[in-house]
C-alpha atoms as a PDB file:
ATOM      1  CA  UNK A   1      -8.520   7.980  18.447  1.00  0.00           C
ATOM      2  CA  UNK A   2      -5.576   9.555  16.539  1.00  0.00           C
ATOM      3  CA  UNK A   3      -5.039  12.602  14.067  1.00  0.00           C
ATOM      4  CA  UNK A   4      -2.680  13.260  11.736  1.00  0.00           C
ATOM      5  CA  UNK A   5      -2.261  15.159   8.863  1.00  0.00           C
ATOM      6  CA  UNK A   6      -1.597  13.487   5.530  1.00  0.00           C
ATOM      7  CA  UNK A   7       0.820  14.741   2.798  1.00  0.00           C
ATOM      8  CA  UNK A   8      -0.783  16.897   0.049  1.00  0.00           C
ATOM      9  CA  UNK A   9       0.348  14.100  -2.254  1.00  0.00           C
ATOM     10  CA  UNK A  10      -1.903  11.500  -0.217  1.00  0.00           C
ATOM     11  CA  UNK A  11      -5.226  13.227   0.241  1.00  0.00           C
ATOM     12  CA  UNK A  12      -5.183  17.239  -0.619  1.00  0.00           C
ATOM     13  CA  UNK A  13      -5.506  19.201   2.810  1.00  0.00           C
ATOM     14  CA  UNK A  14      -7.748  16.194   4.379  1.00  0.00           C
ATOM     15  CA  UNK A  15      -7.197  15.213   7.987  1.00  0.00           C
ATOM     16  CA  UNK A  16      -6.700  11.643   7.978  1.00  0.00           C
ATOM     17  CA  UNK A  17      -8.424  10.275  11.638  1.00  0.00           C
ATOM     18  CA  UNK A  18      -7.613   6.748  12.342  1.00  0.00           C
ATOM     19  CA  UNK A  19      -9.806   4.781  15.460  1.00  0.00           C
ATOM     20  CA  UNK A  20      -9.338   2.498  17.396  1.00  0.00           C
ATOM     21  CA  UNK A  21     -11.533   1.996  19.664  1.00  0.00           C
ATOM     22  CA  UNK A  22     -15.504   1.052  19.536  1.00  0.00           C
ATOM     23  CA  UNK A  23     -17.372   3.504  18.039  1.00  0.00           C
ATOM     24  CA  UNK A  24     -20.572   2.746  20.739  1.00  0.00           C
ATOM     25  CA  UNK A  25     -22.570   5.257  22.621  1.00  0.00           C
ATOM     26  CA  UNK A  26     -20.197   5.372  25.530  1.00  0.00           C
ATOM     27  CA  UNK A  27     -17.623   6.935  23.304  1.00  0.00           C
ATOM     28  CA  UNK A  28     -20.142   8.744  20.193  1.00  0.00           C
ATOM     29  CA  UNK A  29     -20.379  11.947  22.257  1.00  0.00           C
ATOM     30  CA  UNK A  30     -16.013  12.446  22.662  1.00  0.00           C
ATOM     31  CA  UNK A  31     -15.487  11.571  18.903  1.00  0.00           C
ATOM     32  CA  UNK A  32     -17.974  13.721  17.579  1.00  0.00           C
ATOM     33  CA  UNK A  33     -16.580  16.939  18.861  1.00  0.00           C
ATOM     34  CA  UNK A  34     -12.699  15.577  17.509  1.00  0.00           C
ATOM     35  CA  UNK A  35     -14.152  14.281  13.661  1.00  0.00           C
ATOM     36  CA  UNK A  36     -16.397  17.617  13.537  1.00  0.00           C
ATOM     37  CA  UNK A  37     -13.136  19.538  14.377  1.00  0.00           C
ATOM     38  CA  UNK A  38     -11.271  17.587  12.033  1.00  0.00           C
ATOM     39  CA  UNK A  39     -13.493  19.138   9.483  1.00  0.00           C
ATOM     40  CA  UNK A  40     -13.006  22.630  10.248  1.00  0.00           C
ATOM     41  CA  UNK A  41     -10.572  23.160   7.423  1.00  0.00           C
ATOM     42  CA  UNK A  42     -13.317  22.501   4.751  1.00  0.00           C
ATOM     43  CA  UNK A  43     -10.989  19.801   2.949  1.00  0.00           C
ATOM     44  CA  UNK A  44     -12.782  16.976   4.256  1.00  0.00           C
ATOM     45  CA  UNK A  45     -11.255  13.701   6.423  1.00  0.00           C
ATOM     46  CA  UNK A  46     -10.369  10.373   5.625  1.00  0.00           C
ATOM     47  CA  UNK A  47     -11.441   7.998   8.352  1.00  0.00           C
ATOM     48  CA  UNK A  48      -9.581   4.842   9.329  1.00  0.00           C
ATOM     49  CA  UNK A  49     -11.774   2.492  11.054  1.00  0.00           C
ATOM     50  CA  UNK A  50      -9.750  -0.723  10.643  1.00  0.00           C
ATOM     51  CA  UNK A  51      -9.209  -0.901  14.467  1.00  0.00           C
ATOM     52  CA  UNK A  52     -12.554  -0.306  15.314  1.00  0.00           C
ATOM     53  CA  UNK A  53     -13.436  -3.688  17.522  1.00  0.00           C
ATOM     54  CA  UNK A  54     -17.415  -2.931  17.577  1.00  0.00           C
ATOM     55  CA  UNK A  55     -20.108  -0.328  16.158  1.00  0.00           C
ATOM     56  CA  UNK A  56     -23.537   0.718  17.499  1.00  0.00           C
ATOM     57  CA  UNK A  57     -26.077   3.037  15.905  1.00  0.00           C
ATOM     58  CA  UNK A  58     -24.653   5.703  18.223  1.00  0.00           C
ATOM     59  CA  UNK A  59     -21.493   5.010  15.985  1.00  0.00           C
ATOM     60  CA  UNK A  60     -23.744   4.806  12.481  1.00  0.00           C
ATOM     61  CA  UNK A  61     -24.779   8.357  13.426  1.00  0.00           C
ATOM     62  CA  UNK A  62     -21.599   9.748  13.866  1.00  0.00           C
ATOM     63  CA  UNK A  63     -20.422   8.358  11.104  1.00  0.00           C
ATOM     64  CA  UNK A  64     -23.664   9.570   8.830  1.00  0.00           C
ATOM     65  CA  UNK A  65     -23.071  13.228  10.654  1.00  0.00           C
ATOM     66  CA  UNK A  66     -19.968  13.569   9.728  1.00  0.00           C
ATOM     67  CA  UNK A  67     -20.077  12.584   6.032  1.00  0.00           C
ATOM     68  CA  UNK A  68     -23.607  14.926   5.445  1.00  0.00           C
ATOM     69  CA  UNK A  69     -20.960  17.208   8.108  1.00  0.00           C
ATOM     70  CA  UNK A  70     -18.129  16.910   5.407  1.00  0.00           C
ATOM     71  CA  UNK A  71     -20.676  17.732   2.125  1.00  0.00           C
ATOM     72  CA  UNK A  72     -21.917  20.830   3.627  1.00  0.00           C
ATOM     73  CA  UNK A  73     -18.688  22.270   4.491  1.00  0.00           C
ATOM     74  CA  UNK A  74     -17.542  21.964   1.031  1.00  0.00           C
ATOM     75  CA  UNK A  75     -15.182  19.118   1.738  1.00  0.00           C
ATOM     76  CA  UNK A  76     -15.801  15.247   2.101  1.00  0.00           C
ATOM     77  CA  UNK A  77     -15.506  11.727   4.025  1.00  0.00           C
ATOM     78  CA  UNK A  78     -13.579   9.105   2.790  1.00  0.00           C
ATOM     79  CA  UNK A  79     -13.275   5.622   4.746  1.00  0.00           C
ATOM     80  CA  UNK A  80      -9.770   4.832   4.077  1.00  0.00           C
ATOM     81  CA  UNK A  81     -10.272   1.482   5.999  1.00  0.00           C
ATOM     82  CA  UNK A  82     -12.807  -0.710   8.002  1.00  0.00           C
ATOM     83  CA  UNK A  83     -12.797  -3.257  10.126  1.00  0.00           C
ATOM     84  CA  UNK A  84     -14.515  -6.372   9.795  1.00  0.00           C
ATOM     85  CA  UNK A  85     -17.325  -5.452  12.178  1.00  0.00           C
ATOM     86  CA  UNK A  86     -17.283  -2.068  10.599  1.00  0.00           C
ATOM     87  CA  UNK A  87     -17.640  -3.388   7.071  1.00  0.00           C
ATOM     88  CA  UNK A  88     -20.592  -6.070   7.913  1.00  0.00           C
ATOM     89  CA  UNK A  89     -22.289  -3.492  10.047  1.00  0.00           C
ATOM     90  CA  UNK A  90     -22.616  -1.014   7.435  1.00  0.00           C
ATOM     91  CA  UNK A  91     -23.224  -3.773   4.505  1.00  0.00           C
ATOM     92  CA  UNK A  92     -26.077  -4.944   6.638  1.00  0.00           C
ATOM     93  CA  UNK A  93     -27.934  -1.509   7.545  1.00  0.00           C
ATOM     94  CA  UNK A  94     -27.989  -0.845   3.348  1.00  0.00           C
ATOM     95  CA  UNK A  95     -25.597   2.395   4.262  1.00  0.00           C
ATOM     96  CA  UNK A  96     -23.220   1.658   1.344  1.00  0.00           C
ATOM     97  CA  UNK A  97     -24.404   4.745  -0.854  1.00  0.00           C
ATOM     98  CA  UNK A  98     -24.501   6.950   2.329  1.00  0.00           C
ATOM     99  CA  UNK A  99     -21.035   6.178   3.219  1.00  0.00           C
ATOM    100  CA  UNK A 100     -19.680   5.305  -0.212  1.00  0.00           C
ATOM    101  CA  UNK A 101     -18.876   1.678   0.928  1.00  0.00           C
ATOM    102  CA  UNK A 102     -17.169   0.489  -3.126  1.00  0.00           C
ATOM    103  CA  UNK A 103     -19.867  -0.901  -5.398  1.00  0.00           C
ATOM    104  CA  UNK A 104     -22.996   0.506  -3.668  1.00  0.00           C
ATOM    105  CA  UNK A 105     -25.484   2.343  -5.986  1.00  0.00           C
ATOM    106  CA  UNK A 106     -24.639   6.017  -6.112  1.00  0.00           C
ATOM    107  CA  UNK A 107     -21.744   6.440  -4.089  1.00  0.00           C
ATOM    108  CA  UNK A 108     -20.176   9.532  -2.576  1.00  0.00           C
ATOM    109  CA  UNK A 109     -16.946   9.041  -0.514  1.00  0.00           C
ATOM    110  CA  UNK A 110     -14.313   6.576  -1.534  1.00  0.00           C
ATOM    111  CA  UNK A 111     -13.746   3.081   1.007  1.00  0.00           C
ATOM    112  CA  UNK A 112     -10.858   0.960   0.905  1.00  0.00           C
ATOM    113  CA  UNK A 113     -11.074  -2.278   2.585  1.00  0.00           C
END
């Protein structure tokens, strides 16, 4: 998993965070500690998760933690992109107004496919 900071131009002050790796429960417990300090400046993160070969609900959580993570903190999660496993995963667990997949009821955070 990468960091980076974007240009104000791009995103504000977020912390972009691309991954590329699975996001399973061998890895949830190392990434949570990184995207939760990504969100320390209160500006939110943009997550790319276009390299992300796999997704478990260990992964789900993280990713659900982070965005409810994000709101409280005054800032919020944006997928910038998803993988194909990513993107089906998420379609098929209903999460699309959770995670602000595009053209889910009620959504929050922005996704770009």
């Amino acid at each position: 998993m990468s960091r980076r900071k974007t240009s104000p131009d791009e995103a504000g002050d977020a912390t972009t965070v691309r991954i590329d790796q699975d996001m399973t429960i061998y890895t949830a417990a190392a990434m949570k500690e990184r995207l939760l300090t990504s969100l320390k400046n209160g500006s939110g993160v943009t997550l790319d998760l276009s390299g992300v070969p796999e997704i478990d609900t260990a992964g789900i959580q993280l990713l659900l933690l982070t965005a409810r993570e994000a709101e409280r903190t005054g800032g919020r999660m944006t997928i910038d992109a998803m993988s194909p496993m990513v993107g089906e995963t998420l379609r098929f667990l209903n999460l699309g107004a959770a995670l602000g997949i595009a053209g889910s009821a009620e959504s929050t955070t922005e996704v770009r496919p």
